[in-house]
C-alpha atoms as a PDB file:
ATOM      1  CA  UNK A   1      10.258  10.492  12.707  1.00  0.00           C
ATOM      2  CA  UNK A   2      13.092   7.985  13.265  1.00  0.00           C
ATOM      3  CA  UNK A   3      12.983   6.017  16.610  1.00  0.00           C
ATOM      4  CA  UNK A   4      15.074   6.754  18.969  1.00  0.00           C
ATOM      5  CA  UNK A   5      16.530   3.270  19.407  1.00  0.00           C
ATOM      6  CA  UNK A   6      20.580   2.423  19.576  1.00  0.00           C
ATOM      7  CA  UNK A   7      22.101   0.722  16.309  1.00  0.00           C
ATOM      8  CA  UNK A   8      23.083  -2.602  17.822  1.00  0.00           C
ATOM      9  CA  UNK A   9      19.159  -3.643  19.233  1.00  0.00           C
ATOM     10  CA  UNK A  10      18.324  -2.578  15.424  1.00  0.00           C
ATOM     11  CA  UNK A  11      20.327  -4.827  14.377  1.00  0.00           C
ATOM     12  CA  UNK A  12      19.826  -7.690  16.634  1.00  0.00           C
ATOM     13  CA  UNK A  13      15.886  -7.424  15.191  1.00  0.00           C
ATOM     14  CA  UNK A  14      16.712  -7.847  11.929  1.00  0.00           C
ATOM     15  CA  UNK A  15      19.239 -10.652  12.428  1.00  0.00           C
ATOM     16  CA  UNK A  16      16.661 -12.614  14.392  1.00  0.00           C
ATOM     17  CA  UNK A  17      13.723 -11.868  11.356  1.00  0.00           C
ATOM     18  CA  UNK A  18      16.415 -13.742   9.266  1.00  0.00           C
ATOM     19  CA  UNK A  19      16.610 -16.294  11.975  1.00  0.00           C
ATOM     20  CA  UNK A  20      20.316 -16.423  11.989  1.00  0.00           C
ATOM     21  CA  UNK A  21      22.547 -16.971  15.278  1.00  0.00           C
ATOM     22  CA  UNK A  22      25.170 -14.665  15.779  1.00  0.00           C
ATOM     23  CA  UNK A  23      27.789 -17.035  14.291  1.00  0.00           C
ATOM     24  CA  UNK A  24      26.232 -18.025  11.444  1.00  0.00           C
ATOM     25  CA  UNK A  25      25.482 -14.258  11.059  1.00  0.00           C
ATOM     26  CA  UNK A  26      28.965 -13.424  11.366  1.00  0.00           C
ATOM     27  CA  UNK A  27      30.131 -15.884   9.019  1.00  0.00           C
ATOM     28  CA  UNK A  28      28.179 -14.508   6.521  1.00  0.00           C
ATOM     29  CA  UNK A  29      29.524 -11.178   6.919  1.00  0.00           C
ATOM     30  CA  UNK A  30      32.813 -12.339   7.291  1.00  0.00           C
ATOM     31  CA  UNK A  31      33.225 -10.900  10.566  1.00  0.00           C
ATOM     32  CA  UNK A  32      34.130 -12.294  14.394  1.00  0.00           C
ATOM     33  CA  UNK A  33      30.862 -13.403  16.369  1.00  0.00           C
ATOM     34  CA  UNK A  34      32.864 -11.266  18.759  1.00  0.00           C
ATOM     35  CA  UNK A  35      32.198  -7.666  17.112  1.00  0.00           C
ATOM     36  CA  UNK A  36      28.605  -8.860  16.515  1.00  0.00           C
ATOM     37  CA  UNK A  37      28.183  -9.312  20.074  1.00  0.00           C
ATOM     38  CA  UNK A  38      29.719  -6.108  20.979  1.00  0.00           C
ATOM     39  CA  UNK A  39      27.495  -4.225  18.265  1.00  0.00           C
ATOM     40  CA  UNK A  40      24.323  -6.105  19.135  1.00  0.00           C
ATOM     41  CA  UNK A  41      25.126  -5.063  23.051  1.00  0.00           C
ATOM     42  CA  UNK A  42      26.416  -1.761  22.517  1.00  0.00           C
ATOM     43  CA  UNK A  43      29.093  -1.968  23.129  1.00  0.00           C
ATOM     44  CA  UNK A  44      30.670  -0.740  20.087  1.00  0.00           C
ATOM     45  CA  UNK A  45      29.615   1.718  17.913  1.00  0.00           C
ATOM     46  CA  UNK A  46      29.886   0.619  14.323  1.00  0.00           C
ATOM     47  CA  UNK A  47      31.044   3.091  11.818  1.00  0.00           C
ATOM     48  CA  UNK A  48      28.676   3.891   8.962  1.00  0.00           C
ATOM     49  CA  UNK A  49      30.827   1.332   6.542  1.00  0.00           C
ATOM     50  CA  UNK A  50      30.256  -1.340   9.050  1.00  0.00           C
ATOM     51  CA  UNK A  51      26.535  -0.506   9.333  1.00  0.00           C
ATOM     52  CA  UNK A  52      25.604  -0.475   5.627  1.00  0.00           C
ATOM     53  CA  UNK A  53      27.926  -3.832   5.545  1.00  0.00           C
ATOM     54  CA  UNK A  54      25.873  -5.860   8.037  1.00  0.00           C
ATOM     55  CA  UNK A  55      22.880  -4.718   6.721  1.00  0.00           C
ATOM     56  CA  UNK A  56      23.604  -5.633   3.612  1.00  0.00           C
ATOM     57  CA  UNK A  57      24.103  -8.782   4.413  1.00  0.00           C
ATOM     58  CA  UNK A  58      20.835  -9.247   6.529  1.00  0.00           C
ATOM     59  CA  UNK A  59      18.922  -8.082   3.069  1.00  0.00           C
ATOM     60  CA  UNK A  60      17.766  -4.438   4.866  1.00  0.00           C
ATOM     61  CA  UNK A  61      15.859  -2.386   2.673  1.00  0.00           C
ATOM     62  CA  UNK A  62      16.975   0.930   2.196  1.00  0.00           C
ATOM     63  CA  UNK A  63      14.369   3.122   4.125  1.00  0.00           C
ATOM     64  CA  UNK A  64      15.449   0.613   7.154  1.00  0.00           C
ATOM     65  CA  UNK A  65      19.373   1.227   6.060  1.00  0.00           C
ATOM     66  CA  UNK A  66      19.019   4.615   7.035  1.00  0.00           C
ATOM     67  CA  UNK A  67      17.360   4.235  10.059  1.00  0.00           C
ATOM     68  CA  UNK A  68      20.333   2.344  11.345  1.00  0.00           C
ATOM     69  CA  UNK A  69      23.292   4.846  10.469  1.00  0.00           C
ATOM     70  CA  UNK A  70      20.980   7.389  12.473  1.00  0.00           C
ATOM     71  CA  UNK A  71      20.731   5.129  15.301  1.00  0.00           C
ATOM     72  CA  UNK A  72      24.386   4.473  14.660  1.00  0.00           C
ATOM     73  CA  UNK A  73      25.151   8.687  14.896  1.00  0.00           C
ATOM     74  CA  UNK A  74      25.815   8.960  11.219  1.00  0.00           C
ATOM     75  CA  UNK A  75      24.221  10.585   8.451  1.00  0.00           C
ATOM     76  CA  UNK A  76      22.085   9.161   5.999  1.00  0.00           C
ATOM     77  CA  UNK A  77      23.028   8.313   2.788  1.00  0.00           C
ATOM     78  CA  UNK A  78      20.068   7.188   1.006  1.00  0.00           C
ATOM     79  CA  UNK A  79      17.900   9.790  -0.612  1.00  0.00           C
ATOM     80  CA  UNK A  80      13.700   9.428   0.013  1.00  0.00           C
ATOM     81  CA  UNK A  81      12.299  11.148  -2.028  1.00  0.00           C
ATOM     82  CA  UNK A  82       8.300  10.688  -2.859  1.00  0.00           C
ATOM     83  CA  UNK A  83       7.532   9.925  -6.267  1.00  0.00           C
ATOM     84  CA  UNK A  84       6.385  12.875  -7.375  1.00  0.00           C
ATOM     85  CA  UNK A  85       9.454  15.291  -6.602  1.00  0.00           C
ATOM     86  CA  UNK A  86      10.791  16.820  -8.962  1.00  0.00           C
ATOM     87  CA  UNK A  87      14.287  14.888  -9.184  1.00  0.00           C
ATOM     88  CA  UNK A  88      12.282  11.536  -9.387  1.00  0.00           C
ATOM     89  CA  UNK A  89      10.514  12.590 -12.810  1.00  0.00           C
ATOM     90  CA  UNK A  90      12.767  10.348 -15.220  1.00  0.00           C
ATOM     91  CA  UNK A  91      12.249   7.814 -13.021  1.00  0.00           C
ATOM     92  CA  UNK A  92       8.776   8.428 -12.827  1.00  0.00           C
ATOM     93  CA  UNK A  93       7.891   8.473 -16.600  1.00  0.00           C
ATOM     94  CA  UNK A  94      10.099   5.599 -16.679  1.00  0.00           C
ATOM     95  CA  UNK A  95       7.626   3.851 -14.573  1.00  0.00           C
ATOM     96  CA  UNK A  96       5.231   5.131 -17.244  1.00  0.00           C
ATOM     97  CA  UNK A  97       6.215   3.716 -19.667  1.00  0.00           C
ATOM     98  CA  UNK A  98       6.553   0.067 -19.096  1.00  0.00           C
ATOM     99  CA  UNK A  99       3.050   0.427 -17.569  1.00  0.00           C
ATOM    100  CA  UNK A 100       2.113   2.071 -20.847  1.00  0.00           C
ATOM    101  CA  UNK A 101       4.034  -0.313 -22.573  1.00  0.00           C
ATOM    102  CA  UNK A 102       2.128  -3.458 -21.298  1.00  0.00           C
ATOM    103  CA  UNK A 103      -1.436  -2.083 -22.857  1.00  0.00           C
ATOM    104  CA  UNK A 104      -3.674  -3.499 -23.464  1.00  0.00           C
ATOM    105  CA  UNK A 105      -3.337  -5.869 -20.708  1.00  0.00           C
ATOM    106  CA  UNK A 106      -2.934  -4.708 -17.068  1.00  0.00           C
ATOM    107  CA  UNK A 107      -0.095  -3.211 -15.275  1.00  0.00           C
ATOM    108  CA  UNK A 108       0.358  -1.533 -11.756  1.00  0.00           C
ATOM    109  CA  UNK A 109       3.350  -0.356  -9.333  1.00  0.00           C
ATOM    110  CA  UNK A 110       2.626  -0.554  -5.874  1.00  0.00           C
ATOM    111  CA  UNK A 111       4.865   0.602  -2.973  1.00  0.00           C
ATOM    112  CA  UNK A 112       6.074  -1.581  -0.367  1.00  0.00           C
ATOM    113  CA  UNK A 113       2.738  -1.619   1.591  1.00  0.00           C
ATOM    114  CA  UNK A 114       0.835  -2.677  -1.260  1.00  0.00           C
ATOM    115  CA  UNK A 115      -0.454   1.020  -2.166  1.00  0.00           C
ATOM    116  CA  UNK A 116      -0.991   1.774  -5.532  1.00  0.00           C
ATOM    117  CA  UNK A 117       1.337   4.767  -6.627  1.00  0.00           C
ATOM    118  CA  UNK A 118       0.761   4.136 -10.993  1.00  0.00           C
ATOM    119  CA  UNK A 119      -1.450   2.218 -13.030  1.00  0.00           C
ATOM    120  CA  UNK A 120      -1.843   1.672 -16.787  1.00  0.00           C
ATOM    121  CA  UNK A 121      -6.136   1.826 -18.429  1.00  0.00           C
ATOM    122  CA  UNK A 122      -6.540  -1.710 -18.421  1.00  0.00           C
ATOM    123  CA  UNK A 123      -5.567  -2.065 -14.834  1.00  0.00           C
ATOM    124  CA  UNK A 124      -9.370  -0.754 -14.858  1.00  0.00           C
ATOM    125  CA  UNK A 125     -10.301  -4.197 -14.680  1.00  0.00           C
ATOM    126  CA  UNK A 126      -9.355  -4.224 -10.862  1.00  0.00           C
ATOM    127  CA  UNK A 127     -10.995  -1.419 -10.082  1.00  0.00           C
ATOM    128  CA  UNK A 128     -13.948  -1.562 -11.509  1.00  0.00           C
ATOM    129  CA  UNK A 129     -17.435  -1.688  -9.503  1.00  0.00           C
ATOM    130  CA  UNK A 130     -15.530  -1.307  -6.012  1.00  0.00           C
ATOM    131  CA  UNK A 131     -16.725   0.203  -3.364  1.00  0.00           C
ATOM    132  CA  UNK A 132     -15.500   4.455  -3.384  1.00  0.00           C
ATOM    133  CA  UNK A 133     -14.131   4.069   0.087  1.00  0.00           C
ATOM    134  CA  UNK A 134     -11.410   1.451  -1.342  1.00  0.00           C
ATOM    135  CA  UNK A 135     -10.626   3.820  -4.197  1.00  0.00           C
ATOM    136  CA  UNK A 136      -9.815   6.331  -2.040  1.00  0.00           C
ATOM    137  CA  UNK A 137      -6.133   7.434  -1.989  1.00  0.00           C
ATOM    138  CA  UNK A 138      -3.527   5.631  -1.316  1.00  0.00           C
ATOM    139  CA  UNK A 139      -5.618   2.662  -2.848  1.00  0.00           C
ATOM    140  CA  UNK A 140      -4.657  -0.569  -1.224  1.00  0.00           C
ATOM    141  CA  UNK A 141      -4.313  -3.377  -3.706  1.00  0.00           C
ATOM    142  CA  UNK A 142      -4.047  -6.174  -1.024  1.00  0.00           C
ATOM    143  CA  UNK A 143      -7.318  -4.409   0.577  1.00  0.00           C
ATOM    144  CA  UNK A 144      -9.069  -4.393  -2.751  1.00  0.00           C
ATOM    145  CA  UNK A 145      -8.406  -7.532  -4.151  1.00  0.00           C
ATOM    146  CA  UNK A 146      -9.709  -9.039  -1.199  1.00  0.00           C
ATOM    147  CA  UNK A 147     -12.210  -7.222   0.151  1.00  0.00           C
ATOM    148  CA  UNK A 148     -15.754  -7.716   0.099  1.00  0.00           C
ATOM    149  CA  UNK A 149     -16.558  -4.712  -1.628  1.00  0.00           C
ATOM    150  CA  UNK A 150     -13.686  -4.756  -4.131  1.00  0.00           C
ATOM    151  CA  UNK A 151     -12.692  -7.344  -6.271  1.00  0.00           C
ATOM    152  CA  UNK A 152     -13.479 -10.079  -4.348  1.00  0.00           C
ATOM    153  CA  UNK A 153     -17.071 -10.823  -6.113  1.00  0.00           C
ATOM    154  CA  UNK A 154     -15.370 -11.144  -9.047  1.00  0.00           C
ATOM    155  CA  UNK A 155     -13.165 -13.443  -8.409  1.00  0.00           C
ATOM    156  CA  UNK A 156     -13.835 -16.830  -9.578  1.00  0.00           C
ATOM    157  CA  UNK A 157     -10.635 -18.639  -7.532  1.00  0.00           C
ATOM    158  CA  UNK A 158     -10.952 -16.389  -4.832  1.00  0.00           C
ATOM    159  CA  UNK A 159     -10.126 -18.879  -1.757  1.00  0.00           C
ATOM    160  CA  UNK A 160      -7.257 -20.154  -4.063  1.00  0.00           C
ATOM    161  CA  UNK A 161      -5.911 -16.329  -4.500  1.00  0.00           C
ATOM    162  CA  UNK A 162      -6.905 -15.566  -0.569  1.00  0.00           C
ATOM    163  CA  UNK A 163      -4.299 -18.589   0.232  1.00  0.00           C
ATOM    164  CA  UNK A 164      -1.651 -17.102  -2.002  1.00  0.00           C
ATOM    165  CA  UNK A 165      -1.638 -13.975  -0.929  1.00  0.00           C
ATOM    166  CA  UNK A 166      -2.514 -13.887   3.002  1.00  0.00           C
ATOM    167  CA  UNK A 167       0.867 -16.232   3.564  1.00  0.00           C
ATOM    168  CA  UNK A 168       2.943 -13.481   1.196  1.00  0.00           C
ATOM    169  CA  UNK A 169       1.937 -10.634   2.874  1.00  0.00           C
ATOM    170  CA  UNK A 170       2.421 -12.452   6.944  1.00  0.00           C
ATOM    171  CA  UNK A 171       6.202 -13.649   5.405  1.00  0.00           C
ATOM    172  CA  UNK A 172       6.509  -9.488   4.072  1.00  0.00           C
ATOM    173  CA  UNK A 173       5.225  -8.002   7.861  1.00  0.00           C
ATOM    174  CA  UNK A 174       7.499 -10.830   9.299  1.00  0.00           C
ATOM    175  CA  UNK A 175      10.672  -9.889   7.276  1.00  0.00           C
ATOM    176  CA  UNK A 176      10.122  -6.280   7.789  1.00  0.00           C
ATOM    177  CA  UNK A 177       8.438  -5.737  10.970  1.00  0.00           C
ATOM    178  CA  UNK A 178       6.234  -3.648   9.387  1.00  0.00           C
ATOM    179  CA  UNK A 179       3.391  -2.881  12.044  1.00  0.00           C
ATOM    180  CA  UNK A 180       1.338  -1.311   9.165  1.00  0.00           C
ATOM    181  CA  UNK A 181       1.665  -4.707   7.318  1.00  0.00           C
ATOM    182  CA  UNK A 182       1.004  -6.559  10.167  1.00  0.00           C
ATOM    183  CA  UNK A 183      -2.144  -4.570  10.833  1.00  0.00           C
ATOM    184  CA  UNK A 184      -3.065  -5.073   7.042  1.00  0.00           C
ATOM    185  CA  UNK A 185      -2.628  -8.802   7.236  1.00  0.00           C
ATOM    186  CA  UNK A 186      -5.263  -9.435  10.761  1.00  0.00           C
ATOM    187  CA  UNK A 187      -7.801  -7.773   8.489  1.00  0.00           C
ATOM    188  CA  UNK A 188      -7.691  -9.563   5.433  1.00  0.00           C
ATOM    189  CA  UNK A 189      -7.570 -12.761   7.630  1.00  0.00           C
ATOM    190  CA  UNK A 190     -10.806 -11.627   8.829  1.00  0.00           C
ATOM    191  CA  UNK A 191     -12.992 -11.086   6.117  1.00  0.00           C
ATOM    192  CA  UNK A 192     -12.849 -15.294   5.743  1.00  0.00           C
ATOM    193  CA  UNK A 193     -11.116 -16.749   8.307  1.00  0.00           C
ATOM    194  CA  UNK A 194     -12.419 -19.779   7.860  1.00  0.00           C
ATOM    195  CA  UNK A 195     -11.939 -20.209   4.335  1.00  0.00           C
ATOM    196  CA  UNK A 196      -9.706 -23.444   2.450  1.00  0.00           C
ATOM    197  CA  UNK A 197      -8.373 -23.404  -0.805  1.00  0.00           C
ATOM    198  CA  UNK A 198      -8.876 -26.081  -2.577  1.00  0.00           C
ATOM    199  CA  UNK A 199      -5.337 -27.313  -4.266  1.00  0.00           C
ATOM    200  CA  UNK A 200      -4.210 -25.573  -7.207  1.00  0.00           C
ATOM    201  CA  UNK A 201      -5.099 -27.336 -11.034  1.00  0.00           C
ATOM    202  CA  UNK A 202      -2.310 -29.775 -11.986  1.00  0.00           C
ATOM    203  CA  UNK A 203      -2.572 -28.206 -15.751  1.00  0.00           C
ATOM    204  CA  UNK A 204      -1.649 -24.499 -14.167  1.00  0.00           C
ATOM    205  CA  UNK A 205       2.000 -23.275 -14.235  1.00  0.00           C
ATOM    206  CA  UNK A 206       0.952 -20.482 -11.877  1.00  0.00           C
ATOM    207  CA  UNK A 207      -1.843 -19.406  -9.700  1.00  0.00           C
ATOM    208  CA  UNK A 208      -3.938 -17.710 -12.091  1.00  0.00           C
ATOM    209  CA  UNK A 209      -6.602 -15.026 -11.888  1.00  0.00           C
ATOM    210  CA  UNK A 210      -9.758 -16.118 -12.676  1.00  0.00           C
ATOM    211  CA  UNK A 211     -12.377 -12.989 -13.077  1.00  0.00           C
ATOM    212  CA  UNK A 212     -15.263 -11.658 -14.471  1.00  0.00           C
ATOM    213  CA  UNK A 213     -15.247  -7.954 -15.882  1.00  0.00           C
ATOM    214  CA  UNK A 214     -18.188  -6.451 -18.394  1.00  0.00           C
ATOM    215  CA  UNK A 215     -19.534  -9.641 -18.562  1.00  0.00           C
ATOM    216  CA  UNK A 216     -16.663 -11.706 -19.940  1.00  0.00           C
ATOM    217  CA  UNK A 217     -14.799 -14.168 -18.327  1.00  0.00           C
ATOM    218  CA  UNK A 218     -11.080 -13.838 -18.081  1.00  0.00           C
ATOM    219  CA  UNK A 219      -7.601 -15.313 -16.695  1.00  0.00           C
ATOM    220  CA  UNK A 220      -4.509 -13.494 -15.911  1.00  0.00           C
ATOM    221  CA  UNK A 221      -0.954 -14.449 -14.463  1.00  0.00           C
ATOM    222  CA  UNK A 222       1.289 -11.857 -13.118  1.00  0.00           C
ATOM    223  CA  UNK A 223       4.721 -11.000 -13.120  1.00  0.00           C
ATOM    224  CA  UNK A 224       6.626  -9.019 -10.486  1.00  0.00           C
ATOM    225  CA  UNK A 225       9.248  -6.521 -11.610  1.00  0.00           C
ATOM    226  CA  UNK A 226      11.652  -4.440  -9.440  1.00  0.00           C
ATOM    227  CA  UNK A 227      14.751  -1.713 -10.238  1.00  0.00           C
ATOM    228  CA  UNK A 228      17.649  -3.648  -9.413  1.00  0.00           C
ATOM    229  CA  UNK A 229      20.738  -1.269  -7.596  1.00  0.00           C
ATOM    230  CA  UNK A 230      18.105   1.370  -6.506  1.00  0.00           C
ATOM    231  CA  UNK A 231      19.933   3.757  -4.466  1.00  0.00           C
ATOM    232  CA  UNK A 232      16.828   5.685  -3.933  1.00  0.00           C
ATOM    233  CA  UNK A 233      14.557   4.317  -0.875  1.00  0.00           C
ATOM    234  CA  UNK A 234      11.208   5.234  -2.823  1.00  0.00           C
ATOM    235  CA  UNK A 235      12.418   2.949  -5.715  1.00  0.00           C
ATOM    236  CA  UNK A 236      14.004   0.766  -3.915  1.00  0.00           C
ATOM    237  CA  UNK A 237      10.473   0.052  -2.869  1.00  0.00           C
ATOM    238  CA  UNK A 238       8.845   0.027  -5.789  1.00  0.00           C
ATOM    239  CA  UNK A 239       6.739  -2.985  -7.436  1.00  0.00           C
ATOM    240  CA  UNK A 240       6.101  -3.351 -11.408  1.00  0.00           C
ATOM    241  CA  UNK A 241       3.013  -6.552 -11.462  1.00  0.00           C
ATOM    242  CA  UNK A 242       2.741  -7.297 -15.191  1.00  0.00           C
ATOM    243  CA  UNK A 243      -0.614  -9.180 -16.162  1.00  0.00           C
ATOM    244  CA  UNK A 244      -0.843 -11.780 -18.746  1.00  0.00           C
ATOM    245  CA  UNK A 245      -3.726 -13.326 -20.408  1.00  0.00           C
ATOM    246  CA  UNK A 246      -3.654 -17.542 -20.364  1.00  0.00           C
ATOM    247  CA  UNK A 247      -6.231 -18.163 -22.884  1.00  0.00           C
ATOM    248  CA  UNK A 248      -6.793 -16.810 -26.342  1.00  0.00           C
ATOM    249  CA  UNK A 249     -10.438 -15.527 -25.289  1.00  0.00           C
ATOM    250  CA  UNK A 250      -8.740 -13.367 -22.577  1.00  0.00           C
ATOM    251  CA  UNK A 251      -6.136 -12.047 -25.016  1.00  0.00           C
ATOM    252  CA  UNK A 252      -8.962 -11.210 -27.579  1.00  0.00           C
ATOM    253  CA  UNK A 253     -10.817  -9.467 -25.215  1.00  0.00           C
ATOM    254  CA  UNK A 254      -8.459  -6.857 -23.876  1.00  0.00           C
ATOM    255  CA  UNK A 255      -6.810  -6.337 -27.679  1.00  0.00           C
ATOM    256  CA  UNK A 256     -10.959  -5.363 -27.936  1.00  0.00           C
ATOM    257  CA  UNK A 257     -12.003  -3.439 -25.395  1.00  0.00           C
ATOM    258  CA  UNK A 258      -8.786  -1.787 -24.447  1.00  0.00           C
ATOM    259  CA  UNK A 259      -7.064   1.020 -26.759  1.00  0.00           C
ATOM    260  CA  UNK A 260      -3.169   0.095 -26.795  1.00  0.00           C
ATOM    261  CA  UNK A 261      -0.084   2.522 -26.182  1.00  0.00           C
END
């Protein structure tokens, strides 16, 4: 259900999450601080050009886009369609394949609250020995890599990962306004709140994972992937993480234990 909020307080929200002024808004968008004014007060009613304009300047994800033409009084004109419809199966077994594509080291798509939606076999060395509860759907990768019932054990560098992630996800609740991500982000804060990463190895290039799985030690760095020009909100919000091993004993290991393609 869409809120039933007017356009130009919408607005004003996300201008201020991009802590912008109003003029240094409207510079950007290369229109008067005047109209801004007027939208952000109500009074005047952009049209639905105007209102996918500002937002795309204030980096609005698509979900959000439509939200605002509705508040606006115009029709939506991004589709949302859920992953498994019908019309999303191409893009679907797209997804597919570059997780399938990645074996035999781990790959996962996530949506934009950190829910896995696909995975590839080796991204079995996440799941493995967690609690059921966590692997119950949607499965919450933020929740289970940091939980102490998920991956968390197994995670040698876990207070360096904890300080990695826990400042991503409060800079994602902040950007969006997500209260879900918000919500997500108190928790995970309390499972160690406490806790101080030591500072990261001078000889990394990223924050690797450090981890133990069927009794082998291992180290993986990630890569993030996204569909650029999505027009779609679902894949719009989609997430590709790529794993890579950093050692040769890591890359042995998964071309042994895990069946490629």
């Amino acid at each position: 259900m869409i809120e039933d909020r007017p356009v130009g307080r919408l607005l004003r929200e996300w201008r201020l999450r991009r802590g912008l002024s109003q003029l240094d808004f409207a510079i950007q968008a290369g229109v008067s601080a005047r109209h801004v004014s007027f939208v952000e007060t109500g009074r005047t009613i952009p049209s639905s050009s105007m209102v996918l304009h500002l937002a795309e300047h204030l980096g609005v994800p698509l979900r959000e886009r439509n939200r605002l033409l509705v508040a606006a009084g115009h029709a939506p004109v991004f589709r949302e369609r859920p992953l498994d419809d019908p019309d999303m199966a191409r893009v679907r077994e797209a997804v597919l394949q570059v997780l399938r594509g990645h074996m035999p080291y781990p790959a996962l798509a996530v949506d934009r609250r950190w829910n896995l939606v696909l995975a590839n076999d080796a991204a079995e060395v996440f799941l493995d020995g967690a609690a059921p509860a966590l692997l119950k759907p949607p499965v919450n990768m933020m929740r289970l890599g940091l939980h102490p019932d998920g991956l968390a054990p197994r995670l040698r560098n876990l207070d360096q990962v904890r300080a990695h992630l826990l400042p991503r996800l409060a800079r994602q609740a902040a950007q969006t306004g997500d209260p879900e991500l918000h919500g997500l982000h108190e928790e995970l804060r309390s499972y160690a709140p406490d806790a101080e990463a030591p500072p990261p190895d001078p000889a990394d290039i990223a924050l690797p994972l450090h981890l133990t799985w069927r009794g082998a030690e291992l180290s993986l760095i990630n890569t993030i992937s996204t569909f650029g020009t999505a027009f779609d909100a679902t894949l719009d919000e989609i997430a590709i993480e790529s794993y890579f091993p950093t050692n040769p004993p890591t890359t042995h290991f998964f071309h042994q234990t895990t069946p490629e393609g």
